[in-house]
PDB file of N, CA and C in Angstrom:
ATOM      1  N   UNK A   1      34.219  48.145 -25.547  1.00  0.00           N
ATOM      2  CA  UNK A   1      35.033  46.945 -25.587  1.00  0.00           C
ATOM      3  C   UNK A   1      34.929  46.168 -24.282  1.00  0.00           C
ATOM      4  N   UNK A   2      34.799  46.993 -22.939  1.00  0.00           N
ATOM      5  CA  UNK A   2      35.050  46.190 -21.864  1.00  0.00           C
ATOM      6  C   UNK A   2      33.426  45.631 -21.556  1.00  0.00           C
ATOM      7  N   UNK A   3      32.146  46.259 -22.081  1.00  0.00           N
ATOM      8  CA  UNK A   3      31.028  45.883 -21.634  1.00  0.00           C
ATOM      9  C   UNK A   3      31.232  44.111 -22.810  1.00  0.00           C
ATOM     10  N   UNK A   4      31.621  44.009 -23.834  1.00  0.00           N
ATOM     11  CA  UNK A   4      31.624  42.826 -24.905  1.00  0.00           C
ATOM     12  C   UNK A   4      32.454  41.800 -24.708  1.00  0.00           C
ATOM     13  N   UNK A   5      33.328  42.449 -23.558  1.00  0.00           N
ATOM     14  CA  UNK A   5      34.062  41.377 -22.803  1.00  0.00           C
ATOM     15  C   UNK A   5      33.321  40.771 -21.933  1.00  0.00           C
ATOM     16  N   UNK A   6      32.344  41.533 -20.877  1.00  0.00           N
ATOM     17  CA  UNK A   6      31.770  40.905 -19.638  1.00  0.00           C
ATOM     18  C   UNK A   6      30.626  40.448 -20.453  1.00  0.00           C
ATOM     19  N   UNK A   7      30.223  40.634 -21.080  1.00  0.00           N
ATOM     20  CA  UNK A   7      29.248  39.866 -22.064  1.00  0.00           C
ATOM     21  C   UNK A   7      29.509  38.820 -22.321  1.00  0.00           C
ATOM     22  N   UNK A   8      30.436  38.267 -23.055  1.00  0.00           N
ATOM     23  CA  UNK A   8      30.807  37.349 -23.631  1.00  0.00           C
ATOM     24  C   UNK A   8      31.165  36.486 -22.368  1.00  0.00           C
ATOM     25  N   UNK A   9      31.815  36.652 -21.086  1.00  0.00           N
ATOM     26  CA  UNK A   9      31.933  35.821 -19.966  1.00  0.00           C
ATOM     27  C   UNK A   9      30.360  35.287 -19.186  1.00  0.00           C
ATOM     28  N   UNK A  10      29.516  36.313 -19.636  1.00  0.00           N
ATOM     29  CA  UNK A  10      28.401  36.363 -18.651  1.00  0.00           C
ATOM     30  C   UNK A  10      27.711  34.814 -19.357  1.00  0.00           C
ATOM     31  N   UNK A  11      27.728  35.006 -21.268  1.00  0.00           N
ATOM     32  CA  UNK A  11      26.857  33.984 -22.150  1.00  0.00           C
ATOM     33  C   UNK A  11      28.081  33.015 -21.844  1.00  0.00           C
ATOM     34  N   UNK A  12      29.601  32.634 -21.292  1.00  0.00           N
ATOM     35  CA  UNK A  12      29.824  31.777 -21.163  1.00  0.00           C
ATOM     36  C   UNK A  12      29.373  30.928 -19.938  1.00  0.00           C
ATOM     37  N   UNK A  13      29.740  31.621 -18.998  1.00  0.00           N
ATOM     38  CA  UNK A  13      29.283  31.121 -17.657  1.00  0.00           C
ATOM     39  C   UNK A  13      27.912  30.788 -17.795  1.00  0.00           C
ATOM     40  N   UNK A  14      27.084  31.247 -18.607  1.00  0.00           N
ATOM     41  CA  UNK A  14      25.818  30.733 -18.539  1.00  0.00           C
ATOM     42  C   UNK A  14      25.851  29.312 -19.166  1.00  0.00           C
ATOM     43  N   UNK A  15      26.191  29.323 -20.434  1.00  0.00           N
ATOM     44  CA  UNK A  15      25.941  27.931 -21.314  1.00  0.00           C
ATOM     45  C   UNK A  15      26.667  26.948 -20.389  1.00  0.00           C
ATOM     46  N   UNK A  16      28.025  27.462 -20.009  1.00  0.00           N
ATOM     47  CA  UNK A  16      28.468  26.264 -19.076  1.00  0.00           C
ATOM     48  C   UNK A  16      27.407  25.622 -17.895  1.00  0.00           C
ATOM     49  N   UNK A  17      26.876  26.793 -17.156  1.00  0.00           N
ATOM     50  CA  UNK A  17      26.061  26.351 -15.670  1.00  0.00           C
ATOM     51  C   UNK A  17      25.222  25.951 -16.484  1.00  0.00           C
ATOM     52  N   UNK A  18      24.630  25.791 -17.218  1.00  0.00           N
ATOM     53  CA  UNK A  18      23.538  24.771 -17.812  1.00  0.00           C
ATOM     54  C   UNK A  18      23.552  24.002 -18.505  1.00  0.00           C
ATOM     55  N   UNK A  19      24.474  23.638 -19.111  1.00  0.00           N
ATOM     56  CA  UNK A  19      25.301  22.140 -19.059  1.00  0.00           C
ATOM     57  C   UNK A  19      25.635  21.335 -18.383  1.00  0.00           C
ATOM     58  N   UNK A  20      26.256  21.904 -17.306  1.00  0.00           N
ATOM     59  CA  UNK A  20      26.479  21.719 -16.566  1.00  0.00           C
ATOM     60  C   UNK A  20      25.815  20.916 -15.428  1.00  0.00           C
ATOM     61  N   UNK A  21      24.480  22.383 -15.423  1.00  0.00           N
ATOM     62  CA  UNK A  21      23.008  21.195 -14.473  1.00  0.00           C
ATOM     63  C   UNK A  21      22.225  19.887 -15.052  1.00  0.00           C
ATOM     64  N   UNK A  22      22.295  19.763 -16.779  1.00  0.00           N
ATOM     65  CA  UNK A  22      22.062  18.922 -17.288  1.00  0.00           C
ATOM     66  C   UNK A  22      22.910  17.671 -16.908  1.00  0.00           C
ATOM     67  N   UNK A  23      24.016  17.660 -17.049  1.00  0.00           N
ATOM     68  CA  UNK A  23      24.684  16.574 -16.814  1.00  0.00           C
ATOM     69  C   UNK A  23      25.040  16.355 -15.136  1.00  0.00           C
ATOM     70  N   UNK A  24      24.588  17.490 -14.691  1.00  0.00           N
ATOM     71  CA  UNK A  24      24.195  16.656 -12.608  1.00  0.00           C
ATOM     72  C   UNK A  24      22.867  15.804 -12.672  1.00  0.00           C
ATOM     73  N   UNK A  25      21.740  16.358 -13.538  1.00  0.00           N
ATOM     74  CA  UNK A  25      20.212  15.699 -13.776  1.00  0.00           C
ATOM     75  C   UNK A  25      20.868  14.514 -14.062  1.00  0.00           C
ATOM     76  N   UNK A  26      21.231  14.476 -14.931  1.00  0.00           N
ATOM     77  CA  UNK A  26      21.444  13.687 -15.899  1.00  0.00           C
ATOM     78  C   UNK A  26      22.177  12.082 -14.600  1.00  0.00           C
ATOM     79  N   UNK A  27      22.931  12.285 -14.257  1.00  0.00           N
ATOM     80  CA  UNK A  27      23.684  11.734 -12.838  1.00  0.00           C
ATOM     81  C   UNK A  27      22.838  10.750 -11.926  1.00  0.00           C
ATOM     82  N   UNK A  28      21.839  12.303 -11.442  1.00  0.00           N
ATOM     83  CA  UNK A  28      21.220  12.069 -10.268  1.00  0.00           C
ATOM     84  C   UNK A  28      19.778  11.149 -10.579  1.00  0.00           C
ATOM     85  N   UNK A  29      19.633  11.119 -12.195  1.00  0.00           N
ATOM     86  CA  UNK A  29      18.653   9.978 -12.703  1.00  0.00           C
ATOM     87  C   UNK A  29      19.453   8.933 -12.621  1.00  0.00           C
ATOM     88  N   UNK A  30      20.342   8.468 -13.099  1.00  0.00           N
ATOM     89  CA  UNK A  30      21.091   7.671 -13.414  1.00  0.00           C
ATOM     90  C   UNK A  30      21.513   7.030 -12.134  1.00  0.00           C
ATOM     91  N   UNK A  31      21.432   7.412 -11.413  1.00  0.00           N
ATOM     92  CA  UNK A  31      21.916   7.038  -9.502  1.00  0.00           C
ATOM     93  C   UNK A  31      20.681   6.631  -8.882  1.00  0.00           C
ATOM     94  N   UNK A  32      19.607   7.321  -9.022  1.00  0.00           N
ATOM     95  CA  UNK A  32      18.405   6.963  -8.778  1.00  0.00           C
ATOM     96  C   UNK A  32      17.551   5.583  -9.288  1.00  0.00           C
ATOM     97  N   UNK A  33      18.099   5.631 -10.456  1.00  0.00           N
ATOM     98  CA  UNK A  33      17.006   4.549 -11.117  1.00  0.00           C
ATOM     99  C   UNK A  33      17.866   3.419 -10.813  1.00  0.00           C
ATOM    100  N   UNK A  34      19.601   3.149 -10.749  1.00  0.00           N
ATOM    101  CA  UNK A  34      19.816   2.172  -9.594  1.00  0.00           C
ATOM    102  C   UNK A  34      19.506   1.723  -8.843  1.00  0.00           C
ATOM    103  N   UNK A  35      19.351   2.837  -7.416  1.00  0.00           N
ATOM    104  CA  UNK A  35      19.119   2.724  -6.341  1.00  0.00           C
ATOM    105  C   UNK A  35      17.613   1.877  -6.395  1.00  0.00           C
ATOM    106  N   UNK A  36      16.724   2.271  -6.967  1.00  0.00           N
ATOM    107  CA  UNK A  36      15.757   1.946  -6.842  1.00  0.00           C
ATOM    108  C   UNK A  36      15.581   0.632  -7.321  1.00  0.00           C
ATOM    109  N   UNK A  37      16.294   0.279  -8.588  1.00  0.00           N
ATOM    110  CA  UNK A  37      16.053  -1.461  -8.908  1.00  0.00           C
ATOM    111  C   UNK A  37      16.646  -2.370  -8.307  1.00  0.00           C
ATOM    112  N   UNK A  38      17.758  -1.472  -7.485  1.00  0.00           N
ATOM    113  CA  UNK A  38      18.378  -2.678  -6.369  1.00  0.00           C
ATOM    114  C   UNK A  38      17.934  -2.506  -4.760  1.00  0.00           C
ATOM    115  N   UNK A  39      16.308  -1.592  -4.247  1.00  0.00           N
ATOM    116  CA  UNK A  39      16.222  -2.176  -3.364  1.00  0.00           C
ATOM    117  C   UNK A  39      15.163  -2.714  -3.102  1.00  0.00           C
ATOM    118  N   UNK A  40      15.214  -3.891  -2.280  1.00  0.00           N
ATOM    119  CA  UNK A  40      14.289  -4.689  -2.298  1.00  0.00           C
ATOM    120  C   UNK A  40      13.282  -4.758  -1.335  1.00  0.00           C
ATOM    121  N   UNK A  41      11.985  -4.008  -1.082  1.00  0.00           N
ATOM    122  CA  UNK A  41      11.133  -3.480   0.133  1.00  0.00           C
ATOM    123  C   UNK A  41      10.526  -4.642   0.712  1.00  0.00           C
ATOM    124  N   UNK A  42      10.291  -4.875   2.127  1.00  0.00           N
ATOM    125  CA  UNK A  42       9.558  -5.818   2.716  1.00  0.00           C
ATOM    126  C   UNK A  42       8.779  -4.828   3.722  1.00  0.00           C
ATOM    127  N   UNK A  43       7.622  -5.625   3.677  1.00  0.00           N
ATOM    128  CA  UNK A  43       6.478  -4.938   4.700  1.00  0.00           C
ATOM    129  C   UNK A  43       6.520  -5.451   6.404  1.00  0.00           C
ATOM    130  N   UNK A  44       6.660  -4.664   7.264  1.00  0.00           N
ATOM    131  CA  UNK A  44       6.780  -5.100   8.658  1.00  0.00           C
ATOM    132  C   UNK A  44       5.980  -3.866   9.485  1.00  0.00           C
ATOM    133  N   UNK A  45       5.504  -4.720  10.490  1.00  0.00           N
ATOM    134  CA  UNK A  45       4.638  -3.599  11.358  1.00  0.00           C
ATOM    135  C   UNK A  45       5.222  -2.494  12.241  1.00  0.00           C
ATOM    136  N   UNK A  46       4.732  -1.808  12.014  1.00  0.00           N
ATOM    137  CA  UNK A  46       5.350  -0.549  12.819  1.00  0.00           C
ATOM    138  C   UNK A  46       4.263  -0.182  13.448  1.00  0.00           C
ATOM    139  N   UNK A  47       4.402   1.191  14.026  1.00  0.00           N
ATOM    140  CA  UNK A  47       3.227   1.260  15.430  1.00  0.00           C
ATOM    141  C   UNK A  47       2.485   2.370  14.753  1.00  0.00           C
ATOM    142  N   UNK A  48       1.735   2.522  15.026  1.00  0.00           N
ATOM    143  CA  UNK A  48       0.644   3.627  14.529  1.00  0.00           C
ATOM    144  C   UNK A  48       0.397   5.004  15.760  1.00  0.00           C
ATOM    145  N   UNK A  49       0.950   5.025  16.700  1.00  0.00           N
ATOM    146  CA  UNK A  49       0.407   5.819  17.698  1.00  0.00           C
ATOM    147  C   UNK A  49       1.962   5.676  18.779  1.00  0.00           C
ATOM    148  N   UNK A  50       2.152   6.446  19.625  1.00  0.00           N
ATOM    149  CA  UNK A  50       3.278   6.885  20.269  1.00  0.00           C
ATOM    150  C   UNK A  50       2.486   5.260  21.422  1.00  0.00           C
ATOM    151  N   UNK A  51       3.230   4.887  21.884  1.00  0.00           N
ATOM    152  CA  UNK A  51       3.039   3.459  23.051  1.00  0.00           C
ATOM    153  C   UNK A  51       3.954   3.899  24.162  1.00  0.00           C
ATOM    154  N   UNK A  52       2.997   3.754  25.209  1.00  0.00           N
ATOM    155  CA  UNK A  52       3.984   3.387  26.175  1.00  0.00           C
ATOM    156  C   UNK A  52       4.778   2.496  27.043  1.00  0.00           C
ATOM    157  N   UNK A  53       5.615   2.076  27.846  1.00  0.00           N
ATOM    158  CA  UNK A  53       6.040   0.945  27.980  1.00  0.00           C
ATOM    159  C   UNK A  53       4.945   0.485  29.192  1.00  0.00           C
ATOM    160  N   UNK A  54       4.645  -0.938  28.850  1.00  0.00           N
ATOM    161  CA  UNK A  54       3.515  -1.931  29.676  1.00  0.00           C
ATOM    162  C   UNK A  54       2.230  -2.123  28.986  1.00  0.00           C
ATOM    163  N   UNK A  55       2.361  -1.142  27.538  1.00  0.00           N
ATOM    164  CA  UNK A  55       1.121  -1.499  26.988  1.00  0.00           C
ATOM    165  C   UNK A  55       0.761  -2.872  26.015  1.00  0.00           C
ATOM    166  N   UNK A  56      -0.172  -3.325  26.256  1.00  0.00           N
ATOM    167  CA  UNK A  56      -0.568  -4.742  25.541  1.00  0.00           C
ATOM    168  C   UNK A  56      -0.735  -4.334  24.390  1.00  0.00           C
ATOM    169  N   UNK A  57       0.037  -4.865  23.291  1.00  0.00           N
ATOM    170  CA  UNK A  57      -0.371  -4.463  21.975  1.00  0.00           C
ATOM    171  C   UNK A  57      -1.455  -5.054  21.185  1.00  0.00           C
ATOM    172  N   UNK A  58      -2.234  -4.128  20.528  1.00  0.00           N
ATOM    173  CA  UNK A  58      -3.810  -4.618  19.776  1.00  0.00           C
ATOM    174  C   UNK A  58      -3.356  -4.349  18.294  1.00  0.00           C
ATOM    175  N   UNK A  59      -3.909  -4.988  17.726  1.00  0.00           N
ATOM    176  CA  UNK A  59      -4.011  -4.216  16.165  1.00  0.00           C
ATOM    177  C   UNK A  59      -4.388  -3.121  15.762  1.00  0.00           C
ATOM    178  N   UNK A  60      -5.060  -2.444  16.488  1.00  0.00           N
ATOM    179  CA  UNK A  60      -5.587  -0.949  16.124  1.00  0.00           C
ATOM    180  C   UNK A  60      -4.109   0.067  16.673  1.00  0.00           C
ATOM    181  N   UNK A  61      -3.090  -0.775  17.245  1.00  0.00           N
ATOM    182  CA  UNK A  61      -2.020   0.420  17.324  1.00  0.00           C
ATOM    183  C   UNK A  61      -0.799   0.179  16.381  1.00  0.00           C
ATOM    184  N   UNK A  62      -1.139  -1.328  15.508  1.00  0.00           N
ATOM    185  CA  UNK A  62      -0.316  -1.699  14.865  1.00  0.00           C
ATOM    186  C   UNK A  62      -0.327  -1.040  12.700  1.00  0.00           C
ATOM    187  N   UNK A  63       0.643  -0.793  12.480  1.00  0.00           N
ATOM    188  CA  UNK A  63       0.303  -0.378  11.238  1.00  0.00           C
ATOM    189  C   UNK A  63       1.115  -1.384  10.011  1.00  0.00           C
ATOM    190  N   UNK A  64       1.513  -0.961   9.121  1.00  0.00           N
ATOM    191  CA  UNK A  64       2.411  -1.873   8.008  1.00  0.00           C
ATOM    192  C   UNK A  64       2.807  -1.254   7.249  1.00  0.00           C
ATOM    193  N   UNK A  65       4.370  -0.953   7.432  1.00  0.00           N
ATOM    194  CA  UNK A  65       5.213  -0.290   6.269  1.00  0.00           C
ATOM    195  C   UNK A  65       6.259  -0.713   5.617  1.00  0.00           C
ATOM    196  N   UNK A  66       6.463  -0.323   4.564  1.00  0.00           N
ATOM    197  CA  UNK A  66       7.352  -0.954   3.315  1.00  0.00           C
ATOM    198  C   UNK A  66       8.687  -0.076   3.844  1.00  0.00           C
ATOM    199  N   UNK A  67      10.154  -0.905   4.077  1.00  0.00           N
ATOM    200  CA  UNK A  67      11.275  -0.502   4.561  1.00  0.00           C
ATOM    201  C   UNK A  67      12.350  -1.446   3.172  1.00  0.00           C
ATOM    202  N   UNK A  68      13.226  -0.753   3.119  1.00  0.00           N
ATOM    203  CA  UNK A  68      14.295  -1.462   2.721  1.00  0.00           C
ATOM    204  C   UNK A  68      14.706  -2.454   3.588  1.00  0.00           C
ATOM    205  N   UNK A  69      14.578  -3.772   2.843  1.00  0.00           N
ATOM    206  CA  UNK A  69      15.344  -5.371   3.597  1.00  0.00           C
ATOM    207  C   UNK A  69      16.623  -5.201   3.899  1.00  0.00           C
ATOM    208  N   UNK A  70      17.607  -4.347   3.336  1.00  0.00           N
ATOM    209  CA  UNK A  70      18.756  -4.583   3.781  1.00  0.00           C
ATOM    210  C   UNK A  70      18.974  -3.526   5.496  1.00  0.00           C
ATOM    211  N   UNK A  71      17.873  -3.010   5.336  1.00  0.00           N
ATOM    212  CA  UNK A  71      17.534  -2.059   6.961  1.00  0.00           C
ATOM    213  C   UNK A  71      17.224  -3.149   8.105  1.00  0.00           C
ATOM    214  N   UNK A  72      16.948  -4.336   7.739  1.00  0.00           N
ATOM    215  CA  UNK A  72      16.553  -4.660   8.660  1.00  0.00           C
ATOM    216  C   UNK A  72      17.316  -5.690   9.613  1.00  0.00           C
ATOM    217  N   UNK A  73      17.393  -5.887  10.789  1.00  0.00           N
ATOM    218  CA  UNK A  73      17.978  -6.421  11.921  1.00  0.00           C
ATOM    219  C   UNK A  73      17.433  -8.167  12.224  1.00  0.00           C
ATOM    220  N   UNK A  74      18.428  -8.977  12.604  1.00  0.00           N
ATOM    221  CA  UNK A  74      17.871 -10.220  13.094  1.00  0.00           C
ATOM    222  C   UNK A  74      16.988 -10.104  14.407  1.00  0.00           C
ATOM    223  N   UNK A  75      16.964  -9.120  14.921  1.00  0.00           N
ATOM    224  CA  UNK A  75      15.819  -9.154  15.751  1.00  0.00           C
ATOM    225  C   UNK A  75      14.293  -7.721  15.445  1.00  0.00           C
ATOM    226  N   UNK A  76      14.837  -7.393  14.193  1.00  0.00           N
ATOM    227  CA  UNK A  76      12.980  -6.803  13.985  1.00  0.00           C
ATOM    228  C   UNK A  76      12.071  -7.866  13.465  1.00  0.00           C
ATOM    229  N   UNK A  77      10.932  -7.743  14.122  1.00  0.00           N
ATOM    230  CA  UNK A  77       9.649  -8.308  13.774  1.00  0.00           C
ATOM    231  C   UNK A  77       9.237  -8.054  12.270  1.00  0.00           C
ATOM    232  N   UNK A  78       9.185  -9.125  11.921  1.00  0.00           N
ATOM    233  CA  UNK A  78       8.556  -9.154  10.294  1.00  0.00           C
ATOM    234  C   UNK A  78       6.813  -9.611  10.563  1.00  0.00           C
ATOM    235  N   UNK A  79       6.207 -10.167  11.307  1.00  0.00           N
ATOM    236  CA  UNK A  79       4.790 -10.706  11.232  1.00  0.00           C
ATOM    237  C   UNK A  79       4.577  -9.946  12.359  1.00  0.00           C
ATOM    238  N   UNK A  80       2.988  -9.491  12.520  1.00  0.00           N
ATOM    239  CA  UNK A  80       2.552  -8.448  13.022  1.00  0.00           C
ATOM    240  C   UNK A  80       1.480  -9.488  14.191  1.00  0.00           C
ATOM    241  N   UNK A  81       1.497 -10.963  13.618  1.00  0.00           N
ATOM    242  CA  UNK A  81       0.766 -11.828  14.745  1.00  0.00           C
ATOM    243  C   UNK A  81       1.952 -12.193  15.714  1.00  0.00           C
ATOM    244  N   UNK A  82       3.029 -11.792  15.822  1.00  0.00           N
ATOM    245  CA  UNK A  82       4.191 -11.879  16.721  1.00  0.00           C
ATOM    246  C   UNK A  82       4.042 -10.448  18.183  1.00  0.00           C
ATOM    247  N   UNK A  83       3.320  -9.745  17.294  1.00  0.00           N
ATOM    248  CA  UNK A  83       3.245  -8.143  17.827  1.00  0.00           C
ATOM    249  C   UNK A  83       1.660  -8.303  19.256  1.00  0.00           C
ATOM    250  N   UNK A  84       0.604  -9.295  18.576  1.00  0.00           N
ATOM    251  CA  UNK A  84      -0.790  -8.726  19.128  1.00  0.00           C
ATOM    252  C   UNK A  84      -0.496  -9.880  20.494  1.00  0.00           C
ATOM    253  N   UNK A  85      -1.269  -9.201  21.589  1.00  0.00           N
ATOM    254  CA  UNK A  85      -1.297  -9.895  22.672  1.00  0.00           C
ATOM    255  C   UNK A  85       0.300  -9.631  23.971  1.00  0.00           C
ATOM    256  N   UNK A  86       1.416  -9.051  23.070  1.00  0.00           N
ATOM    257  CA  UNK A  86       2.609  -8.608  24.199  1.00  0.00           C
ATOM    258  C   UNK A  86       2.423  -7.503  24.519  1.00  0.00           C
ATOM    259  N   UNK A  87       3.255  -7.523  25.732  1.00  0.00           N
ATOM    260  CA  UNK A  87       3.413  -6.165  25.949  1.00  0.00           C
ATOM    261  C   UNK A  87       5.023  -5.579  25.760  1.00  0.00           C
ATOM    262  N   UNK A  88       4.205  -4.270  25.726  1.00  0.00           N
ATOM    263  CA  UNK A  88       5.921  -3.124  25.646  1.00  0.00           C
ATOM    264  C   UNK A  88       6.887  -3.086  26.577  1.00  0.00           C
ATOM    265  N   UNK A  89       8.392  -3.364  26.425  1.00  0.00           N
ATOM    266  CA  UNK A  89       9.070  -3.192  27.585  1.00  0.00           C
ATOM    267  C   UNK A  89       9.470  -1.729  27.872  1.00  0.00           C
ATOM    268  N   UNK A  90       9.262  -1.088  26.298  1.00  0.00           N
ATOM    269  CA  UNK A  90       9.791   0.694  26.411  1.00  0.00           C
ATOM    270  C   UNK A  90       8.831   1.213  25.714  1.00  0.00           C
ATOM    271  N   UNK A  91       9.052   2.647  25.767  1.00  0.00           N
ATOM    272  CA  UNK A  91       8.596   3.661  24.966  1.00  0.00           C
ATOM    273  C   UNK A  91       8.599   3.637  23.756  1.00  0.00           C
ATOM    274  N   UNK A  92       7.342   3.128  22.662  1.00  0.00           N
ATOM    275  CA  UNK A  92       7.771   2.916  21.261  1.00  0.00           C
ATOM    276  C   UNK A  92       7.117   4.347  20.108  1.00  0.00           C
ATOM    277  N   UNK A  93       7.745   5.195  19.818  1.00  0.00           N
ATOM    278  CA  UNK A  93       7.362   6.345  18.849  1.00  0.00           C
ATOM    279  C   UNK A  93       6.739   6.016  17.958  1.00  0.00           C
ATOM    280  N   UNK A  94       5.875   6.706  17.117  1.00  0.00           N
ATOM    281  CA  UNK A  94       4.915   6.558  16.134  1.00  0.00           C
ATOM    282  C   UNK A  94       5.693   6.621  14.866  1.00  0.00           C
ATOM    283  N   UNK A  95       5.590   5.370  14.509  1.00  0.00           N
ATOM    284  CA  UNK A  95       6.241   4.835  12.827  1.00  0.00           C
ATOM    285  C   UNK A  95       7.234   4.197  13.269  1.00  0.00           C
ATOM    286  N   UNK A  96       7.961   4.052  14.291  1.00  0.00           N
ATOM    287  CA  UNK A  96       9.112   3.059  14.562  1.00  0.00           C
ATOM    288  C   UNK A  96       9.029   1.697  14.486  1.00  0.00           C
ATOM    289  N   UNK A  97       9.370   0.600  13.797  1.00  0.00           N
ATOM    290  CA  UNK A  97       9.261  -0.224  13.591  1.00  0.00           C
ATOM    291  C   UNK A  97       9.683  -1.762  14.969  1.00  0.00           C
ATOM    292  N   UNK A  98       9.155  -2.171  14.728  1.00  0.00           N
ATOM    293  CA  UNK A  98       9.108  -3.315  16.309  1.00  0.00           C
ATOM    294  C   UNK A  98      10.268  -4.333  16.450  1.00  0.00           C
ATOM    295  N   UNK A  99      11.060  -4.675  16.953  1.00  0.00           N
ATOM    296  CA  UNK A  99      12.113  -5.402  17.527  1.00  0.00           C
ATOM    297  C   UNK A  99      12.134  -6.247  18.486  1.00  0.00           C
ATOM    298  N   UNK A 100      12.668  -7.596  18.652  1.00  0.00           N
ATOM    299  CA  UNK A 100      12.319  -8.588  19.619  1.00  0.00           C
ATOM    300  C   UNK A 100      12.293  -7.962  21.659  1.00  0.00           C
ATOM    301  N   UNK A 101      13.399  -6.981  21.100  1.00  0.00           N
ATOM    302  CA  UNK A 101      13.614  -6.308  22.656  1.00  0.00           C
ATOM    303  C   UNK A 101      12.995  -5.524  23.317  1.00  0.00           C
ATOM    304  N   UNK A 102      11.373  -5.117  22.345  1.00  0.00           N
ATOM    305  CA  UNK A 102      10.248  -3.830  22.602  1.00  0.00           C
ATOM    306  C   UNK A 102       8.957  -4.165  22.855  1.00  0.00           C
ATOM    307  N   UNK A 103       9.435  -6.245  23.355  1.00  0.00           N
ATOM    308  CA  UNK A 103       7.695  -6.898  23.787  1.00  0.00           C
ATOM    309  C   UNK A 103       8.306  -7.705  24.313  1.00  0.00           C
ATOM    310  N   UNK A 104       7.689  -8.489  25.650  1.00  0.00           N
ATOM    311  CA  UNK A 104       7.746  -9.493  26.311  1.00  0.00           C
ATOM    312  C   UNK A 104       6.467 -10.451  26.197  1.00  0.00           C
TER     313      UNK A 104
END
């Protein structure tokens, strides 16, 4: 009797936890495929290679990546002919994206 008891809890707890994960899937599509039709990507240059500050920027250190628009700041660089010919005032990391305050 007592093994048909823990039985019967074990096939409940089961059908529940997997129902259960269905309807988190189920959620976490549903949250996702939002997220995704409401954001809107713009391409801006980011750096390709770690820079240091005083370096003249070329195109071979410049790259182009797709960011969420609402990420972005009134002073990041959107055109990458804004980028060639300045130089760095700081230390810019590889993939960080460029800002009016990171070229003179």
């Amino acid at each position: 009797m007592k093994n048909k008891v823990v039985m019967s809890l074990i096939v409940i707890l089961l059908v529940l936890s997997l129902t259960g994960c269905k309807d988190k899937e189920s959620v976490y599509e549903d949250y996702n495929d939002r997220i995704n039709n409401n954001i809107e990507l713009i391409k801006v240059p980011s750096s390709k290679e770690d820079i240091e500050v005083g370096t003249i920027l070329t195109s071979d250190m410049i790259d182009i990546k797709e960011i969420d628009k609402s990420k972005l700041t009134e002073n990041t660089i959107t055109n990458i002919v804004d980028l060639l010919g300045k130089t760095t005032t700081k230390n810019i990391k590889k993939n960080d994206i460029f800002s009016i305050n990171d070229i003179e």
